[in-house]
Every structure is written in structure tokens, then in C-alpha cells.
N, C-alpha and C. Protein backbone atom coordinates (compact mmCIF):
# COMPACT_ATOMS: atom_id res chain seq x y z
N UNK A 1 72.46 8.00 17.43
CA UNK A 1 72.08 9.16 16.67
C UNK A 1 71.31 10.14 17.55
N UNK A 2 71.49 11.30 17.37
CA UNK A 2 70.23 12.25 17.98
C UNK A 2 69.60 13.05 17.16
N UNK A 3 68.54 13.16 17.01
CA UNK A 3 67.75 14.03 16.09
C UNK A 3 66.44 15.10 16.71
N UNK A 4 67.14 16.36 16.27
CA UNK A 4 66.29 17.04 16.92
C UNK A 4 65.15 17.86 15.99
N UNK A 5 63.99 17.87 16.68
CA UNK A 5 63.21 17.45 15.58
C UNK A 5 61.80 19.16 16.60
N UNK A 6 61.32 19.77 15.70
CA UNK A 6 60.08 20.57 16.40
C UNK A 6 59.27 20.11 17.44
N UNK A 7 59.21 21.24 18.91
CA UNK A 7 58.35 20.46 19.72
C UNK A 7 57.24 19.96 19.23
N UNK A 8 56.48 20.93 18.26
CA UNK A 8 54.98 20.30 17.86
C UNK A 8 55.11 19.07 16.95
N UNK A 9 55.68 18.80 16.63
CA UNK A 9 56.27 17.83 16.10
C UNK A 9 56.47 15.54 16.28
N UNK A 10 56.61 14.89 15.60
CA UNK A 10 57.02 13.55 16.03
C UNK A 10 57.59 13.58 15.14
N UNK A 11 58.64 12.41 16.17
CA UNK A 11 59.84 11.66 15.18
C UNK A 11 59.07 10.57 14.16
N UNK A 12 59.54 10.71 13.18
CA UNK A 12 58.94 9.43 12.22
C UNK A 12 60.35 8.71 12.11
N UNK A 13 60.26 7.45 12.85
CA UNK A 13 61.45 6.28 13.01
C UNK A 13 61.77 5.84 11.60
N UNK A 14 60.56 5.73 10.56
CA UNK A 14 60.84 5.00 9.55
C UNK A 14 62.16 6.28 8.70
N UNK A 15 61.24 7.20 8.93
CA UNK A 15 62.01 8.45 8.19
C UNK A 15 63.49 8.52 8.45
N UNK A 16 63.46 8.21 9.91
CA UNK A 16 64.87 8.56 10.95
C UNK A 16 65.98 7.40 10.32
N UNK A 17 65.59 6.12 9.95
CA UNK A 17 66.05 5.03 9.74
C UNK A 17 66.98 5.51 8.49
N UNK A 18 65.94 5.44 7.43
CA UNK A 18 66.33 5.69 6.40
C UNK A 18 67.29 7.21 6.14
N UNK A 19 67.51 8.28 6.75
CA UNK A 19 68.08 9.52 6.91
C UNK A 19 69.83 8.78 7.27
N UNK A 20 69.92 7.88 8.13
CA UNK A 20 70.93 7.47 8.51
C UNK A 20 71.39 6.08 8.25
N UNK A 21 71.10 5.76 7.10
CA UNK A 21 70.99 4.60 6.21
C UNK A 21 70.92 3.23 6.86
N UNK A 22 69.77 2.76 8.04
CA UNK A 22 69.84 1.96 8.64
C UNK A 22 68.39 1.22 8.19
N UNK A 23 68.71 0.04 9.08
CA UNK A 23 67.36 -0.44 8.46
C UNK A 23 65.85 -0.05 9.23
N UNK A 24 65.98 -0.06 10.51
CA UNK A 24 65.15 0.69 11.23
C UNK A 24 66.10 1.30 12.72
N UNK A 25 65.16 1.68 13.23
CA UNK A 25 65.59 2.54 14.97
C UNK A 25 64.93 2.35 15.71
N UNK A 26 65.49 2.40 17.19
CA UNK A 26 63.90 2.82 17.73
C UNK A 26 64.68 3.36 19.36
N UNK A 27 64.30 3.97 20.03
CA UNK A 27 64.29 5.04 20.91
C UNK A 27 64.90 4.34 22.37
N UNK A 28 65.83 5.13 22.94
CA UNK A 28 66.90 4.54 23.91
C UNK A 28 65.63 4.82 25.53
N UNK A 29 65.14 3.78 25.89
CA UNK A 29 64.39 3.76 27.01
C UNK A 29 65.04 4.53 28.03
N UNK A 30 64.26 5.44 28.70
CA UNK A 30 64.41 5.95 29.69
C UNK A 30 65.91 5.58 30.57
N UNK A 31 65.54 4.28 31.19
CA UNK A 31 66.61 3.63 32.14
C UNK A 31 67.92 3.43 31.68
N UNK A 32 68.06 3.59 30.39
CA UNK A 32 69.51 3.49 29.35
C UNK A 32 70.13 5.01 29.54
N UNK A 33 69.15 5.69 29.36
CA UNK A 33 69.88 6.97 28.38
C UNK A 33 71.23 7.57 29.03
N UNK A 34 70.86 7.84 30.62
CA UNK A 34 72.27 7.97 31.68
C UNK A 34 73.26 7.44 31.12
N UNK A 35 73.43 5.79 31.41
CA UNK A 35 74.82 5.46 31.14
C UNK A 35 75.32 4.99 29.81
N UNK A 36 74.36 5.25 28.88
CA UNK A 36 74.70 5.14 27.69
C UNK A 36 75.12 6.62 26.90
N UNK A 37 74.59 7.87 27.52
CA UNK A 37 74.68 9.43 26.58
C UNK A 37 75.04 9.75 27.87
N UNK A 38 75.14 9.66 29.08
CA UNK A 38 75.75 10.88 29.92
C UNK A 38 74.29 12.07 30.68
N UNK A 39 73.04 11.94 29.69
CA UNK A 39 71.73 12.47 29.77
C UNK A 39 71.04 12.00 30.79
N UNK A 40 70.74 12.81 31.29
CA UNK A 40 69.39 11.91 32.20
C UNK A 40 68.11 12.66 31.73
N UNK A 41 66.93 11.76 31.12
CA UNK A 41 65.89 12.72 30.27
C UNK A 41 65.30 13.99 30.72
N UNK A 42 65.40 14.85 29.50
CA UNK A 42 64.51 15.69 29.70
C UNK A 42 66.02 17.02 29.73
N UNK A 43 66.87 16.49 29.31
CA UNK A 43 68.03 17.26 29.40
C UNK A 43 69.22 16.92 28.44
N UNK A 44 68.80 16.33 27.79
CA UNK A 44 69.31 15.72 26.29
C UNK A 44 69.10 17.13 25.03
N UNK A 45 70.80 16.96 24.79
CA UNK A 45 71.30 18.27 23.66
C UNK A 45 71.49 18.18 22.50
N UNK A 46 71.92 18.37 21.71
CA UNK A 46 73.33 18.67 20.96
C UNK A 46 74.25 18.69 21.23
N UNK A 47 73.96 20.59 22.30
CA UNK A 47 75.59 20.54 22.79
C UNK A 47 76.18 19.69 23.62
N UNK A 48 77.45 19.90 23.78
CA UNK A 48 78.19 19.67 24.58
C UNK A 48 77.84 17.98 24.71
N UNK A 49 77.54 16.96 24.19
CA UNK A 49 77.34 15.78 24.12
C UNK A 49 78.63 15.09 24.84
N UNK A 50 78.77 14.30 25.64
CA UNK A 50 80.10 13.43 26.39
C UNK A 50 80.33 13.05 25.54
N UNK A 51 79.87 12.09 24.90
CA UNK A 51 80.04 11.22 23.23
C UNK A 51 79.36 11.54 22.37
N UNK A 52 80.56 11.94 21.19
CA UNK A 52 80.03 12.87 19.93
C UNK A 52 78.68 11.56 18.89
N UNK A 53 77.61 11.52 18.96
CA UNK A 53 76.98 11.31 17.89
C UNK A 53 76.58 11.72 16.97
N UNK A 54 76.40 10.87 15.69
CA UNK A 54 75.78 11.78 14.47
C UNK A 54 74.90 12.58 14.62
N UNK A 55 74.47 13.41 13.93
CA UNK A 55 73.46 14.90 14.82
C UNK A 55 72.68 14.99 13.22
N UNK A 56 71.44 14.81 13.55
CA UNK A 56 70.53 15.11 12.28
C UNK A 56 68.95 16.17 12.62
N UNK A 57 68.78 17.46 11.86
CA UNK A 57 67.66 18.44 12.46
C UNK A 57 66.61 17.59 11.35
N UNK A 58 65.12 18.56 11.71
CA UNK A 58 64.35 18.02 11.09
C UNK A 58 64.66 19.19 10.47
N UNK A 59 64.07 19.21 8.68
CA UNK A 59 64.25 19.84 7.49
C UNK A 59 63.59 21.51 8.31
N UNK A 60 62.78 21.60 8.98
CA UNK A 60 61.94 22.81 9.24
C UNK A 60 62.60 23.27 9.71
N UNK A 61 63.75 22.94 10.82
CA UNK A 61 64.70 24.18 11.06
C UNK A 61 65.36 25.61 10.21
N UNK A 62 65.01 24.75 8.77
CA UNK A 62 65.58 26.14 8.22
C UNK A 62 64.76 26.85 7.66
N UNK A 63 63.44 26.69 8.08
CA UNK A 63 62.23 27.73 8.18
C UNK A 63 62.39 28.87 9.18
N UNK A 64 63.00 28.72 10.45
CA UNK A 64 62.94 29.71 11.58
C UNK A 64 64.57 30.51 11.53
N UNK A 65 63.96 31.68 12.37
CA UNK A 65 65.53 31.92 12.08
C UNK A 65 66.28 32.14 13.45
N UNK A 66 65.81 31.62 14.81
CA UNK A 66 65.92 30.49 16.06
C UNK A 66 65.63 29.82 15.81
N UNK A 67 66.16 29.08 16.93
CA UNK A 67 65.48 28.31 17.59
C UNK A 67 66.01 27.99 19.14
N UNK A 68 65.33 27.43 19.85
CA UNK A 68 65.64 27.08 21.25
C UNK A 68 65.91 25.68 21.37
N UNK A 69 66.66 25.37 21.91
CA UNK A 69 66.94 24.00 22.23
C UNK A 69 67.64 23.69 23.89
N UNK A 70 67.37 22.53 23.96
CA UNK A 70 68.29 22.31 25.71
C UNK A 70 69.80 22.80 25.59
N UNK A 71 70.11 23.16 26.94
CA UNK A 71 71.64 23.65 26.90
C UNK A 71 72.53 22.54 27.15
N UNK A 72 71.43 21.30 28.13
CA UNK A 72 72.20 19.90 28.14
C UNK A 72 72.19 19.51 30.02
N UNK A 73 71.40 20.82 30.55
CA UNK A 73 70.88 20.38 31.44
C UNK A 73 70.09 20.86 31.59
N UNK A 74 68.83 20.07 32.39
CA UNK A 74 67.55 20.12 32.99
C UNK A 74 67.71 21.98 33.38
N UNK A 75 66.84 22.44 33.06
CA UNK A 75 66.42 23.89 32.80
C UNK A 75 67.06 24.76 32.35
N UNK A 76 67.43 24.69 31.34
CA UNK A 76 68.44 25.07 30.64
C UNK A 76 68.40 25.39 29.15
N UNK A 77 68.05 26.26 28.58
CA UNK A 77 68.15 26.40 27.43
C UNK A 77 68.83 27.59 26.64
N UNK A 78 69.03 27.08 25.41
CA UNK A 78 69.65 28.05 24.30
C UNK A 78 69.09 28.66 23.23
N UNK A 79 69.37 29.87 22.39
CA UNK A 79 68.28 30.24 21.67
C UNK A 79 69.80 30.36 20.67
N UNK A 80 69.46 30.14 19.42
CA UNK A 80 70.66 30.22 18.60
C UNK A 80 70.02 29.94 17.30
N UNK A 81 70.73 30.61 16.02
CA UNK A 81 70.27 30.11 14.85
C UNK A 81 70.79 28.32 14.55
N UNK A 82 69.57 28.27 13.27
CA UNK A 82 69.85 26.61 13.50
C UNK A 82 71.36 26.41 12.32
N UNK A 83 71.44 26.98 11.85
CA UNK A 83 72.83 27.05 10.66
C UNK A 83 73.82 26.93 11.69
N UNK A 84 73.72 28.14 13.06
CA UNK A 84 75.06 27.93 13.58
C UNK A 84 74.63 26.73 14.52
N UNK A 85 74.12 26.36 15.15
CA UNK A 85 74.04 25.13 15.61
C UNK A 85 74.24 24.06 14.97
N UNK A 86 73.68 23.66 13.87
CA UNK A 86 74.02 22.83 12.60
C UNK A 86 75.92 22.55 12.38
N UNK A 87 76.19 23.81 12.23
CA UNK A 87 77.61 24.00 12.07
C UNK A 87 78.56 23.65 13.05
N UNK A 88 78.44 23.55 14.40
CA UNK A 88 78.61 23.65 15.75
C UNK A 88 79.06 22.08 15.61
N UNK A 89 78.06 21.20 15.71
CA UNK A 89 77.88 19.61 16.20
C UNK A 89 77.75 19.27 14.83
N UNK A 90 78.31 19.82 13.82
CA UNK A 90 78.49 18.72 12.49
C UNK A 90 77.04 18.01 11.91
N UNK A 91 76.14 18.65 12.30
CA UNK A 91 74.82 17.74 11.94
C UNK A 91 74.70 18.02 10.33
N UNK A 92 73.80 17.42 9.99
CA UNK A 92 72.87 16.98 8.94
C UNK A 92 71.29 17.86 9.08
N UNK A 93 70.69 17.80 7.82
CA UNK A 93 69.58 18.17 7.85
C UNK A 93 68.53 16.75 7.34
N UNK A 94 67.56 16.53 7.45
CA UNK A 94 66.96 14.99 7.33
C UNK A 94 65.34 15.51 7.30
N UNK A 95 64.50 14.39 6.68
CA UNK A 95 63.28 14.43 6.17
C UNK A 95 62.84 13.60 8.12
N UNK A 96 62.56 14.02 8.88
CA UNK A 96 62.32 13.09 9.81
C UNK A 96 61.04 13.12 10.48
N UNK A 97 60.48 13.95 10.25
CA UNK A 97 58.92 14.08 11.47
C UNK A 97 57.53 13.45 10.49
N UNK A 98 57.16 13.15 11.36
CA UNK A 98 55.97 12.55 10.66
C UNK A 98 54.64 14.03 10.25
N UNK A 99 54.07 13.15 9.38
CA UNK A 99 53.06 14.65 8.42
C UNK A 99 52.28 14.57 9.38
């Protein structure tokens, strides 16, 4: 799954779990993420993903009417509304950050 969620922001796992009807989650360590997403951190997208995963925003995206996100490599970014991004990679909207 990837969930992109406000910088000021944390992921709440329990939240994340339940959004994607699992029983819990928990976060692809550093040394994975390469040959498992194609990512090497800190450059992890939406777009353009090698392998399509489920795509879930946090609910506040549709408070702004950008937003910026990675382009999918290390310095690289995009500024785009989140509807068309949403629309783009098939995502979901989800209860996910912690209060």
C-alpha cells in the first residue's frame, strides 16, 4: 500500500490497517524498499510507481487546493491538485494520520 499522508503530519498504522481492511501494517524498512517498490527512500511517489499499489491520501487533502508531492525521484517534485492526482493512481481517500 502507499499512503500519502501531510508532511506535518504521522501515519497512524492502526488507522492505515483498518482503511485497507487488514489486520495491522507496519512500514517497509529502509533496506527493502529498492527491491521491493523500485524506490530508494526519500523518493517514493504515487506517480509513476514500477508496481501499481493501492494508493490511499489522508482525508486533509481535500482541504488544500495543491499540493506537492515527490515526482518519484530524489529532488523532484510536483505541485498538482489532489482530485487530479487522486484520479491519476486510482487512490482512495482514508482516515489515516494520527490527532
Amino acid at each position: 500500500y502507499v499512503f500519502v499522508i501531510p508532511v506535518l503530519r504521522s501515519l497512524d498504522l492502526k488507522a492505515a490497517a483498518r482503511a485497507v481492511g487488514e489486520k495491522s501494517i507496519e512500514m517497509i524498512p529502509q533496506a527493502r524498499l529498492l527491491p521491493l517498490t523500485g524506490y530508494v527512500h526519500g523518493g517514493c511517489s504515487p506517480v509513476g510507481m514500477a508496481k501499481a499499489f493501492p494508493t490511499y491520501f489522508a482525508e486533509e487533502v481535500i482541504l488544500v487546493d495543491t499540493m506537492v508531492c515527490s515526482a518519484g525521484k530524489i529532488g523532484h517534485q510536483v505541485e498538482v491538485a489532489p482530485d487530479d492526482l487522486i484520479a491519476l493512481v486510482g487512490g482512495q481517500i482514508a482516515d489515516l494520520t494520527q490527532q
